[in-house]
PDB file of N, CA and C in Angstrom:
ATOM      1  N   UNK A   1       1.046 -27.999  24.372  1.00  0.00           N
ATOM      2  CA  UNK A   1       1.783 -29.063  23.720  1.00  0.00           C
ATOM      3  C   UNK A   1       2.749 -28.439  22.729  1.00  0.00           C
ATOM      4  N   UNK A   2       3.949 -28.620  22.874  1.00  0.00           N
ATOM      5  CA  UNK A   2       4.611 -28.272  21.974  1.00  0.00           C
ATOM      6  C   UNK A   2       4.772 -28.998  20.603  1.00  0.00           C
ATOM      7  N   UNK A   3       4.542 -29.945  20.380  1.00  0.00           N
ATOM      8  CA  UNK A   3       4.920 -30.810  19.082  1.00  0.00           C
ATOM      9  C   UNK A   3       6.208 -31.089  18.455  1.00  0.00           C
ATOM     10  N   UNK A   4       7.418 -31.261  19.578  1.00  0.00           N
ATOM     11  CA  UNK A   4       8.599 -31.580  19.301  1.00  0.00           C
ATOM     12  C   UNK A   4       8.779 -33.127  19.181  1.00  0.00           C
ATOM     13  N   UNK A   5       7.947 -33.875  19.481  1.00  0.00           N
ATOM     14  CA  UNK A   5       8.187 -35.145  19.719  1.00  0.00           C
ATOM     15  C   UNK A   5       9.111 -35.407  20.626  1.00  0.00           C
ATOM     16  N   UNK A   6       8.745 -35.335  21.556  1.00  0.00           N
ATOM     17  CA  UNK A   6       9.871 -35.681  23.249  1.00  0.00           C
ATOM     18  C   UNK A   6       9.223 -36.379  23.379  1.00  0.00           C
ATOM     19  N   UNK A   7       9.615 -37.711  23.810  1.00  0.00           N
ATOM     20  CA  UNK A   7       8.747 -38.409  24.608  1.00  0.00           C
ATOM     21  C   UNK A   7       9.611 -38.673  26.568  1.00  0.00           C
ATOM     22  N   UNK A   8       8.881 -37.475  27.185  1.00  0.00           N
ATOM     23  CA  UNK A   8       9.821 -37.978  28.480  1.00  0.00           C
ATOM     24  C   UNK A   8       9.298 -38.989  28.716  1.00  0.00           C
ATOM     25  N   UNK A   9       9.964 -40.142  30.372  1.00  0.00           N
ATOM     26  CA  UNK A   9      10.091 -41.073  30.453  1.00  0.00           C
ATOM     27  C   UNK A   9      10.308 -40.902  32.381  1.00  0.00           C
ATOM     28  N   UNK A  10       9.353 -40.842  33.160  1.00  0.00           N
ATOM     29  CA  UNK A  10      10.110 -41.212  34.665  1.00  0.00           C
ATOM     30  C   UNK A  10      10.238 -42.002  35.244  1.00  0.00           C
ATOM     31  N   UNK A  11      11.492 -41.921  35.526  1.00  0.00           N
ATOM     32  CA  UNK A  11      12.323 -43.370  36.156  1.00  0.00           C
ATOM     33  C   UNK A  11      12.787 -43.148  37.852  1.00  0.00           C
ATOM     34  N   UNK A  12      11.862 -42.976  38.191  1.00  0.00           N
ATOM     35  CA  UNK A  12      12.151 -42.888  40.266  1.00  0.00           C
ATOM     36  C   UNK A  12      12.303 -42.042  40.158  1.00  0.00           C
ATOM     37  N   UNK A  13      13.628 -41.354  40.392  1.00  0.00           N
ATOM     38  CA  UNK A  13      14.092 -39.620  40.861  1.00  0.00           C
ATOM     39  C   UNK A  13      14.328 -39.082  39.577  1.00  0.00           C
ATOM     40  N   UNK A  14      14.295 -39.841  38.217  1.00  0.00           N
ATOM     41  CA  UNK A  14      14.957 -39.326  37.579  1.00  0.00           C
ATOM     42  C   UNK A  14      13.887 -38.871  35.843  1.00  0.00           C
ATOM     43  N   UNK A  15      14.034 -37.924  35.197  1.00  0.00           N
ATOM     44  CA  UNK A  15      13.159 -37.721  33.982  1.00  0.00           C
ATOM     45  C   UNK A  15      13.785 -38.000  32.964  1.00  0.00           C
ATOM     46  N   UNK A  16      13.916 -39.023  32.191  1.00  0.00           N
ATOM     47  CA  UNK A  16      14.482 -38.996  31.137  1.00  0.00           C
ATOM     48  C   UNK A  16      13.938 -38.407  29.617  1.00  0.00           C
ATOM     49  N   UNK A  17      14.465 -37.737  28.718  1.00  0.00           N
ATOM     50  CA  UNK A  17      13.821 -37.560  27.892  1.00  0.00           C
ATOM     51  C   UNK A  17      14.612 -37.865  26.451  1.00  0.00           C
ATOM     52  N   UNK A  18      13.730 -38.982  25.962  1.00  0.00           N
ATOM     53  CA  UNK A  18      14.125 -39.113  23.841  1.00  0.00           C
ATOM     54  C   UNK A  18      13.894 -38.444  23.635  1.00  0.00           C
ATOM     55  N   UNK A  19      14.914 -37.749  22.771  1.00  0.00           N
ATOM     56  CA  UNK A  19      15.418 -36.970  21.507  1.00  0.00           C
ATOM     57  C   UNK A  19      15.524 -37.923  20.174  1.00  0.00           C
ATOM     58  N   UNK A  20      13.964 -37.340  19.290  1.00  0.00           N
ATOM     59  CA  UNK A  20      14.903 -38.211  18.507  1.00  0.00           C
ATOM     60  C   UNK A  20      15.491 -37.841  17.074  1.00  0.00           C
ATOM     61  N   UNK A  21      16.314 -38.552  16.446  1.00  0.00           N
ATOM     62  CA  UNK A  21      17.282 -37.740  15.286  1.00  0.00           C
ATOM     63  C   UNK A  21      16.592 -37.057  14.638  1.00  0.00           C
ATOM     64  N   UNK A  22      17.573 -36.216  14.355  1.00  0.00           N
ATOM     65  CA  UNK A  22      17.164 -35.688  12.988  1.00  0.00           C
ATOM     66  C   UNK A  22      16.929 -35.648  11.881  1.00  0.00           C
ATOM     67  N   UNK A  23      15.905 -36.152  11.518  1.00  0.00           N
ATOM     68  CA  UNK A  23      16.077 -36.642   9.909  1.00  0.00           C
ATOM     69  C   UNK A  23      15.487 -35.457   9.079  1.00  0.00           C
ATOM     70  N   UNK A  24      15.665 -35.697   7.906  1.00  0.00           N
ATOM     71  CA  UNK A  24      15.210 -34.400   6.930  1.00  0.00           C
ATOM     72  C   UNK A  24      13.712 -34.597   7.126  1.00  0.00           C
ATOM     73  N   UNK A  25      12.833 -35.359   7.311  1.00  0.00           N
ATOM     74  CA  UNK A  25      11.315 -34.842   7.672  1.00  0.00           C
ATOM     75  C   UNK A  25      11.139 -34.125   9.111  1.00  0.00           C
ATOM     76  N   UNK A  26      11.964 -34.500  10.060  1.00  0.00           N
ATOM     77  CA  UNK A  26      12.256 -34.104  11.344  1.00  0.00           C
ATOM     78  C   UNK A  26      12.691 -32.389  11.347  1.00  0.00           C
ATOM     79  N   UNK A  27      13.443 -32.680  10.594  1.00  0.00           N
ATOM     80  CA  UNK A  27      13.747 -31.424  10.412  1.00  0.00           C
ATOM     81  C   UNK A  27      13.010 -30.197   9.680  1.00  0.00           C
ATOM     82  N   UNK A  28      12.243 -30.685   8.557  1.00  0.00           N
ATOM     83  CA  UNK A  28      10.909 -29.869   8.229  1.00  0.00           C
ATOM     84  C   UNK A  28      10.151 -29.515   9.534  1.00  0.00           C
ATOM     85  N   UNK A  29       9.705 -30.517   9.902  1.00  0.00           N
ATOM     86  CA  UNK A  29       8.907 -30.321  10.650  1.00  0.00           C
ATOM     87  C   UNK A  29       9.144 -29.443  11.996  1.00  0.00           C
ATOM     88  N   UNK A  30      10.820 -29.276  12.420  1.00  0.00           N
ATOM     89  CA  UNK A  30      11.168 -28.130  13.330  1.00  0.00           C
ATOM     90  C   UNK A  30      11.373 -26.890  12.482  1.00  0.00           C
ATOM     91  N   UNK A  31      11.733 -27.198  11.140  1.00  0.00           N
ATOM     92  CA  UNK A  31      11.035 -25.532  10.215  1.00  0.00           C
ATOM     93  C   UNK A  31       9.520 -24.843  10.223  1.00  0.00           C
ATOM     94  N   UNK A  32       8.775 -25.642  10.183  1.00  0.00           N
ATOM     95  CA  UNK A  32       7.666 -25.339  10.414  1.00  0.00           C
ATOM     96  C   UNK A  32       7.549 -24.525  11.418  1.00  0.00           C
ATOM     97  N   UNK A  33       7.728 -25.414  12.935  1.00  0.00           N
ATOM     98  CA  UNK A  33       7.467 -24.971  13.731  1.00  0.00           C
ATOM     99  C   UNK A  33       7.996 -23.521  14.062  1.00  0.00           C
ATOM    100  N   UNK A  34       9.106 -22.989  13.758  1.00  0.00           N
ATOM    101  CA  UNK A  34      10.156 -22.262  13.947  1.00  0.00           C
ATOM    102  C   UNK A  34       9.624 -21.202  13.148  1.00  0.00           C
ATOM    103  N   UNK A  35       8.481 -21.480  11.890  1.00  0.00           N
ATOM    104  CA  UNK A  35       8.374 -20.598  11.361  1.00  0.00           C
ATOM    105  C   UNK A  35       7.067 -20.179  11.810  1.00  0.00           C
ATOM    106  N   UNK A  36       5.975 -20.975  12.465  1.00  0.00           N
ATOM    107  CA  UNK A  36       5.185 -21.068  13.065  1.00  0.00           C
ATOM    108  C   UNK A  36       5.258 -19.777  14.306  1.00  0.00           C
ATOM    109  N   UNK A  37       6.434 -20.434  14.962  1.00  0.00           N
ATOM    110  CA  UNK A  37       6.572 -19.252  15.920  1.00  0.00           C
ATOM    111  C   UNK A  37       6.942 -17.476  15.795  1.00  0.00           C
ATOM    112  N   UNK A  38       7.894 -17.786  14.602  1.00  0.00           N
ATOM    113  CA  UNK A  38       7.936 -16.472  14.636  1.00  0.00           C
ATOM    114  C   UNK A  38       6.730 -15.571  14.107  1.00  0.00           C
ATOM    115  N   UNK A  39       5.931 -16.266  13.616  1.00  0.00           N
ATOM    116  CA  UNK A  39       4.292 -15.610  12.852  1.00  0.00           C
ATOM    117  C   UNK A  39       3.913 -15.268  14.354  1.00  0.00           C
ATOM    118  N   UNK A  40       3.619 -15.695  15.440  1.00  0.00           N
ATOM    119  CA  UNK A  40       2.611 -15.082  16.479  1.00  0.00           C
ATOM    120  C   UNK A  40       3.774 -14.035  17.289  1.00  0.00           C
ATOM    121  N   UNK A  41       5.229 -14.213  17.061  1.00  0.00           N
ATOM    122  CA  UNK A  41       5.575 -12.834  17.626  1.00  0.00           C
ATOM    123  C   UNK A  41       5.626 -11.622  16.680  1.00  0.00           C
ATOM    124  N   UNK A  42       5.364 -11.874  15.345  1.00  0.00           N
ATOM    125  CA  UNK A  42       5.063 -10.794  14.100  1.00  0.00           C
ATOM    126  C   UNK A  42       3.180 -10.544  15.101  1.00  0.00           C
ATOM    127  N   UNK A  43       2.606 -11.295  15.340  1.00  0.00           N
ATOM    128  CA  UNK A  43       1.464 -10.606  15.741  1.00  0.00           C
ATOM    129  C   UNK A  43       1.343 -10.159  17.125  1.00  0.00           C
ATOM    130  N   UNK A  44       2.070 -10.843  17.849  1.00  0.00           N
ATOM    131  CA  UNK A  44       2.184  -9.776  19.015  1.00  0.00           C
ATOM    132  C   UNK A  44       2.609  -8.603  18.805  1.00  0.00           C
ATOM    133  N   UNK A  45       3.872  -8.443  18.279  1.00  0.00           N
ATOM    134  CA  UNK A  45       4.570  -7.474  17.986  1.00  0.00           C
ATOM    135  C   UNK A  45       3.763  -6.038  17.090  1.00  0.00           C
ATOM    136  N   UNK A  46       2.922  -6.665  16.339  1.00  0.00           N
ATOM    137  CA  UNK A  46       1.508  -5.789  15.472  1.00  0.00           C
ATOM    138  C   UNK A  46       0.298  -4.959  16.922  1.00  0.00           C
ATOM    139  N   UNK A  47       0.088  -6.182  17.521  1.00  0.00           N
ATOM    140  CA  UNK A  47      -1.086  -5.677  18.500  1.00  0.00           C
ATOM    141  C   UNK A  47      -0.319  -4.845  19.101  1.00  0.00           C
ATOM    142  N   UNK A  48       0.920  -5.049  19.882  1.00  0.00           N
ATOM    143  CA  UNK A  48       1.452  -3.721  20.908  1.00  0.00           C
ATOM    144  C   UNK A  48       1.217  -2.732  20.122  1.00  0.00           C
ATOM    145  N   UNK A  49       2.074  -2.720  18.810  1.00  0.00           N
ATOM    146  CA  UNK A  49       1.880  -1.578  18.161  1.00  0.00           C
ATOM    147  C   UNK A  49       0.310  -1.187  18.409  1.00  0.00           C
ATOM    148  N   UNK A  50      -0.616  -1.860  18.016  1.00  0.00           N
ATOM    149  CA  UNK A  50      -1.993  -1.155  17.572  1.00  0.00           C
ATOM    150  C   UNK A  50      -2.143  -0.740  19.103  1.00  0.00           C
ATOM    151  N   UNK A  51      -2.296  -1.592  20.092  1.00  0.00           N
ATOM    152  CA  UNK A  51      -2.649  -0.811  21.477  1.00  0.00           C
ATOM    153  C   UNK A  51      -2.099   0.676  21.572  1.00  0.00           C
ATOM    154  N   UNK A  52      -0.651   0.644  21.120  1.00  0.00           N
ATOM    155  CA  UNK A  52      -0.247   1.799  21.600  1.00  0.00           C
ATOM    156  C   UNK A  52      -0.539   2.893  20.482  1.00  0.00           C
ATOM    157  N   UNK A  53      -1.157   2.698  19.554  1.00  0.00           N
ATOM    158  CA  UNK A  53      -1.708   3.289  18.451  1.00  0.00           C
ATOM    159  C   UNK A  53      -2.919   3.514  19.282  1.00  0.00           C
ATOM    160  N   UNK A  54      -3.643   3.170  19.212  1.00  0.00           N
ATOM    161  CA  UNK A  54      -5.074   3.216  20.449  1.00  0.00           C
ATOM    162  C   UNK A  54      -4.878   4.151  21.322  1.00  0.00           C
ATOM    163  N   UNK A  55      -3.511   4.013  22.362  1.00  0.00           N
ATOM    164  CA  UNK A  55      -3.614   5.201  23.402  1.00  0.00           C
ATOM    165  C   UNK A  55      -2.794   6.259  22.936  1.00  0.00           C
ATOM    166  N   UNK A  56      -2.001   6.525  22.094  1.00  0.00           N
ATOM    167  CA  UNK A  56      -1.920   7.644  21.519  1.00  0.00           C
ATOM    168  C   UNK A  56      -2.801   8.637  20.658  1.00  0.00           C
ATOM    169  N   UNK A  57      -3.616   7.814  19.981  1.00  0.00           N
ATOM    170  CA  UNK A  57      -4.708   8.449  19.448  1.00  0.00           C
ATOM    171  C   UNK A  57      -5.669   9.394  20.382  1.00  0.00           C
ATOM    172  N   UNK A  58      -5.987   8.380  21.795  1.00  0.00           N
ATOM    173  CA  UNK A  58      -6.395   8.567  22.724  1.00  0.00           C
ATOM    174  C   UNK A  58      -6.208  10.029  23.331  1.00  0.00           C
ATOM    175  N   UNK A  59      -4.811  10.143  23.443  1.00  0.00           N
ATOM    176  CA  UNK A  59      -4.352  11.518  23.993  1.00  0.00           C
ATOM    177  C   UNK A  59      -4.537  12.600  22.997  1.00  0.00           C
ATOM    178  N   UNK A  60      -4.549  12.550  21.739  1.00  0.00           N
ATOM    179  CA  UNK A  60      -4.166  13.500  20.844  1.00  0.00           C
ATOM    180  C   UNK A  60      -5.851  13.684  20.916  1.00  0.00           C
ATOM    181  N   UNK A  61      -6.904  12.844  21.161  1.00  0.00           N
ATOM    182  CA  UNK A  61      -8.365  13.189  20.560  1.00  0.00           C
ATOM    183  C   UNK A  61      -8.435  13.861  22.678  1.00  0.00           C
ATOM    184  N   UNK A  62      -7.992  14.225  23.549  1.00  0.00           N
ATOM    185  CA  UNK A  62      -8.299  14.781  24.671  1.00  0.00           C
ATOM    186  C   UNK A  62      -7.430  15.750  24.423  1.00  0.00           C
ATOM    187  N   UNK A  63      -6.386  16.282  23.574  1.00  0.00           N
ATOM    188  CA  UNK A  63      -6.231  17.084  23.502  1.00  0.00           C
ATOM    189  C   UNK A  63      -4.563  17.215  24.483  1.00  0.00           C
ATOM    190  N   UNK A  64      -4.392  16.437  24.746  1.00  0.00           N
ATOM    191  CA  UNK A  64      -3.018  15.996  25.755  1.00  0.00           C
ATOM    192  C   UNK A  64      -1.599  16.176  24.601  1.00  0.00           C
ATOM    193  N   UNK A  65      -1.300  15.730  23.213  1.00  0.00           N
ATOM    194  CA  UNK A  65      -0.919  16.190  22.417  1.00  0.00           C
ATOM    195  C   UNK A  65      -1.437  16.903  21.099  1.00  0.00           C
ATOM    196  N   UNK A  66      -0.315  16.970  20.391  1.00  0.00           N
ATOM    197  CA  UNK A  66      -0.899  17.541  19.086  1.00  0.00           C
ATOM    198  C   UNK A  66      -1.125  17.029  18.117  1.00  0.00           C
ATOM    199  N   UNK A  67      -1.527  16.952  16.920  1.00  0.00           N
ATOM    200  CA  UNK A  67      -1.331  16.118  15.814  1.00  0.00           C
ATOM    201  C   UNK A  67      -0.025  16.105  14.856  1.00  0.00           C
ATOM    202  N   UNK A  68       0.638  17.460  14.795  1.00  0.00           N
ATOM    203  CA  UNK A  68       1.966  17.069  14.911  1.00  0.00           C
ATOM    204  C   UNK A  68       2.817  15.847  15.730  1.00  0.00           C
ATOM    205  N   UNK A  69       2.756  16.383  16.764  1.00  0.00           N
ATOM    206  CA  UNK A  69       3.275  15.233  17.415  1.00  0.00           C
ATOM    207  C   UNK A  69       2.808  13.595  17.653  1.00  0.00           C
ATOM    208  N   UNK A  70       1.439  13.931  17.529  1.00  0.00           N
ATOM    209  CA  UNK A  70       0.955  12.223  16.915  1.00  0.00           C
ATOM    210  C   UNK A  70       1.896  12.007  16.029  1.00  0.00           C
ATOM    211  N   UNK A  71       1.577  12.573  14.770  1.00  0.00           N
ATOM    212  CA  UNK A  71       1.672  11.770  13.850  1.00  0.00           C
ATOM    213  C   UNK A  71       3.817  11.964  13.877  1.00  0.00           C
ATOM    214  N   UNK A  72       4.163  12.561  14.645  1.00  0.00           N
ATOM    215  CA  UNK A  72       5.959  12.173  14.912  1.00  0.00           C
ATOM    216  C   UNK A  72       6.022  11.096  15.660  1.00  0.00           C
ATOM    217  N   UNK A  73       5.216  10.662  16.533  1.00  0.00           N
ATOM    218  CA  UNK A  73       5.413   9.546  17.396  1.00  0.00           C
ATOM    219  C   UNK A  73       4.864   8.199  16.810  1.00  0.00           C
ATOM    220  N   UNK A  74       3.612   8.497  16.252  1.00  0.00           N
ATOM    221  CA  UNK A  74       3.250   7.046  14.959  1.00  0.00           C
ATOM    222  C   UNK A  74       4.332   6.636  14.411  1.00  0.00           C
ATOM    223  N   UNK A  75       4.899   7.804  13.307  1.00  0.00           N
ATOM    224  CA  UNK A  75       6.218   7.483  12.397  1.00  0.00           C
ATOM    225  C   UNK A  75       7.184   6.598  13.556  1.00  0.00           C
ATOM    226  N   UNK A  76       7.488   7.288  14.697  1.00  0.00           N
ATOM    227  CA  UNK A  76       9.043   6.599  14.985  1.00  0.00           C
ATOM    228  C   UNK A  76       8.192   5.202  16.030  1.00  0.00           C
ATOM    229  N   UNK A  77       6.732   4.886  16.234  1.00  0.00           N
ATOM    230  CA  UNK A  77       6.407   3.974  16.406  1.00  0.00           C
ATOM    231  C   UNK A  77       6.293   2.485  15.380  1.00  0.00           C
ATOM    232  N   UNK A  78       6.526   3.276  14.304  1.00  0.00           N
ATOM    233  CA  UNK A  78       6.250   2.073  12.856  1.00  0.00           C
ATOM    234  C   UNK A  78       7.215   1.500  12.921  1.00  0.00           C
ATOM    235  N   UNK A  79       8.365   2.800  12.768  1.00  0.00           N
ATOM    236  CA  UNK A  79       9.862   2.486  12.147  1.00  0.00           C
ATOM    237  C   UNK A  79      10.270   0.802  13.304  1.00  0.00           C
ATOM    238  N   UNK A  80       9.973   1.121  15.122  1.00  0.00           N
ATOM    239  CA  UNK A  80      10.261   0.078  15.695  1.00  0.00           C
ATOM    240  C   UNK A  80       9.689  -0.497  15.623  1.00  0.00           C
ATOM    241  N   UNK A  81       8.706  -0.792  14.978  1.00  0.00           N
ATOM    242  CA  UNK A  81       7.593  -2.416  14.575  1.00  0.00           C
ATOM    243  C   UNK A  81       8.591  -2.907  13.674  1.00  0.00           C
ATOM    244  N   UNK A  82       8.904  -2.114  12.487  1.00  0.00           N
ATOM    245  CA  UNK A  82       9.484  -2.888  12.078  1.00  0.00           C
ATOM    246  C   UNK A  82      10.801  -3.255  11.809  1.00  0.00           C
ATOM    247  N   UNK A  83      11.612  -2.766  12.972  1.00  0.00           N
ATOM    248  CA  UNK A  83      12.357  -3.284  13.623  1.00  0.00           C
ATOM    249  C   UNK A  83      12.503  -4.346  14.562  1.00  0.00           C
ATOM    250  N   UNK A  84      11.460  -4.435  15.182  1.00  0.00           N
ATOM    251  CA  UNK A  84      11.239  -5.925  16.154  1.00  0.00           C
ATOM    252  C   UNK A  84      10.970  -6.976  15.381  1.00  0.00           C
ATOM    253  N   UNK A  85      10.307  -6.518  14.344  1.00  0.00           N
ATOM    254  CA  UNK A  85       9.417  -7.698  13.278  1.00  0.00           C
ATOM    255  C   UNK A  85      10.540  -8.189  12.209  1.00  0.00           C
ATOM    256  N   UNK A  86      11.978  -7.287  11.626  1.00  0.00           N
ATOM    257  CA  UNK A  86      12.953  -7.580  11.251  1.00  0.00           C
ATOM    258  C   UNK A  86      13.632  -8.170  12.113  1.00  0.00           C
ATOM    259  N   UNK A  87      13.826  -8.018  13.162  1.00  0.00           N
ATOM    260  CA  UNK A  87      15.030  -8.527  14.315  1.00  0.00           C
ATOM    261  C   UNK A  87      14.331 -10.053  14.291  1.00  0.00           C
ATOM    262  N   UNK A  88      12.986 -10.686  14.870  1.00  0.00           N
ATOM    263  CA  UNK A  88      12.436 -11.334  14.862  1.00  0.00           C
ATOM    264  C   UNK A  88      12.204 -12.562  13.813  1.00  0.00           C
ATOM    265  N   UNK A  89      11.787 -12.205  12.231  1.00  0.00           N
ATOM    266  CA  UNK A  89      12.566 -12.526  10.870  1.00  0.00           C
ATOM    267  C   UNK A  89      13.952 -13.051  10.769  1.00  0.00           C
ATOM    268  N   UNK A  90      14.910 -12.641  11.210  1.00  0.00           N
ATOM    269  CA  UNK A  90      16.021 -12.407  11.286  1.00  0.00           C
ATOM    270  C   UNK A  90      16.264 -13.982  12.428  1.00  0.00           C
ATOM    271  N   UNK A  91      15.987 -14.088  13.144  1.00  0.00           N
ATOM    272  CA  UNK A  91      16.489 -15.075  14.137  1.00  0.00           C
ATOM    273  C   UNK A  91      15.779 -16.101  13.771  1.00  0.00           C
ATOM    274  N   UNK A  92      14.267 -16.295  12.858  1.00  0.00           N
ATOM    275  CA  UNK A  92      14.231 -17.424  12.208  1.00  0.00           C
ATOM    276  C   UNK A  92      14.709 -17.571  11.322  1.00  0.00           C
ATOM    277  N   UNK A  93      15.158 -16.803  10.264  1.00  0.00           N
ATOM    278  CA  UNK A  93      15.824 -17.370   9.446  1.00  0.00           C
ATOM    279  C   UNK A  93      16.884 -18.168   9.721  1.00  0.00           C
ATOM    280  N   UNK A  94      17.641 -17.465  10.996  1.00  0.00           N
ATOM    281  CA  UNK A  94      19.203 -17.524  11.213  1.00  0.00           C
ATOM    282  C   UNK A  94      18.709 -19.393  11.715  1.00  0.00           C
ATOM    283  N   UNK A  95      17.176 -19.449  12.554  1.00  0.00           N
ATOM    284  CA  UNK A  95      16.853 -20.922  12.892  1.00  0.00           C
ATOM    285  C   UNK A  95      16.815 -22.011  11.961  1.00  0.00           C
ATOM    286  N   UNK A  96      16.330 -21.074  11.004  1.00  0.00           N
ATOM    287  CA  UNK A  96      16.378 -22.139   9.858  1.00  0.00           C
ATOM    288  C   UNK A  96      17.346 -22.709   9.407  1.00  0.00           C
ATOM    289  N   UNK A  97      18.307 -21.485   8.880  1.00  0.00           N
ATOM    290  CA  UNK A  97      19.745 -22.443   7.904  1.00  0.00           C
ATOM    291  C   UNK A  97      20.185 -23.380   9.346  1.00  0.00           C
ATOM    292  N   UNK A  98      20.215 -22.862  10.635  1.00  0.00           N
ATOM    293  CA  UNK A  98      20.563 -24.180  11.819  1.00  0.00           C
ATOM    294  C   UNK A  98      20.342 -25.193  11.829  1.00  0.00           C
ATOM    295  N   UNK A  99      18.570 -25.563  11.440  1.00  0.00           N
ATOM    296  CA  UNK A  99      18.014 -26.639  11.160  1.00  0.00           C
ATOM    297  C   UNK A  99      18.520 -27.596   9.621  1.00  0.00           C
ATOM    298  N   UNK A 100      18.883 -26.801   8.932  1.00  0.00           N
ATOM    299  CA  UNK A 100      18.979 -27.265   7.807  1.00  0.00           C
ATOM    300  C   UNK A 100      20.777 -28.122   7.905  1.00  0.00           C
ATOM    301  N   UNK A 101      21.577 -27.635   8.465  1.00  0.00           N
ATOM    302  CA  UNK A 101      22.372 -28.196   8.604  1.00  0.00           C
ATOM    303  C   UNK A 101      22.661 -29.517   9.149  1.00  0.00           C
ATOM    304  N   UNK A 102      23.411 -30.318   8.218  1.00  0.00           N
ATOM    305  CA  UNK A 102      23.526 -31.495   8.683  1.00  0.00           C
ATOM    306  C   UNK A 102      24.586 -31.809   9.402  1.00  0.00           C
TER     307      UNK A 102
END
């Protein structure tokens, strides 16, 4: 369920769907959501990291790399967390002032 308040509507061949305005509670309430969403791709975006934290560790404890090089590949693994997690930030915000506009 998404919680946009659509209410579709089928009419023979055809789906209609209300939209309905935007009002400033309407519009909270697609802030929310918007902000809602970007929280579970901040945690997806965390778990890849940790998985791949997991199998790198993995290799370095069999001996497949070094700990030098772990810990070079952690670093430039962080730096793109939080880069996805900024990029990500970044497009809700940009959702937000959208929403906010009247």
């Amino acid at each position: 369920k998404s919680d946009l308040g659509l209410n579709p509507a089928s009419d023979g061949s055809v789906i209609r769907i209300n939209i309905p305005p935007l009002t400033e509670e309407r519009r909270q309430e697609l802030i929310k959501v918007a902000r809602g969403r970007v929280e579970k791709e901040r945690i997806v975006i965390r778990n890849l990291r940790r998985e791949a934290m997991d199998e790198l560790k993995g290799l370095e404890k069999n001996k497949d790399i070094s700990q030098d090089e772990l810990k070079r590949v952690l670093d430039q693994l962080q730096k793109l967390t939080d880069s996805f997690i900024a990029d990500a930030e970044q497009v809700g915000r940009d959702k937000e002032v959208e929403l906010r506009e009247v």
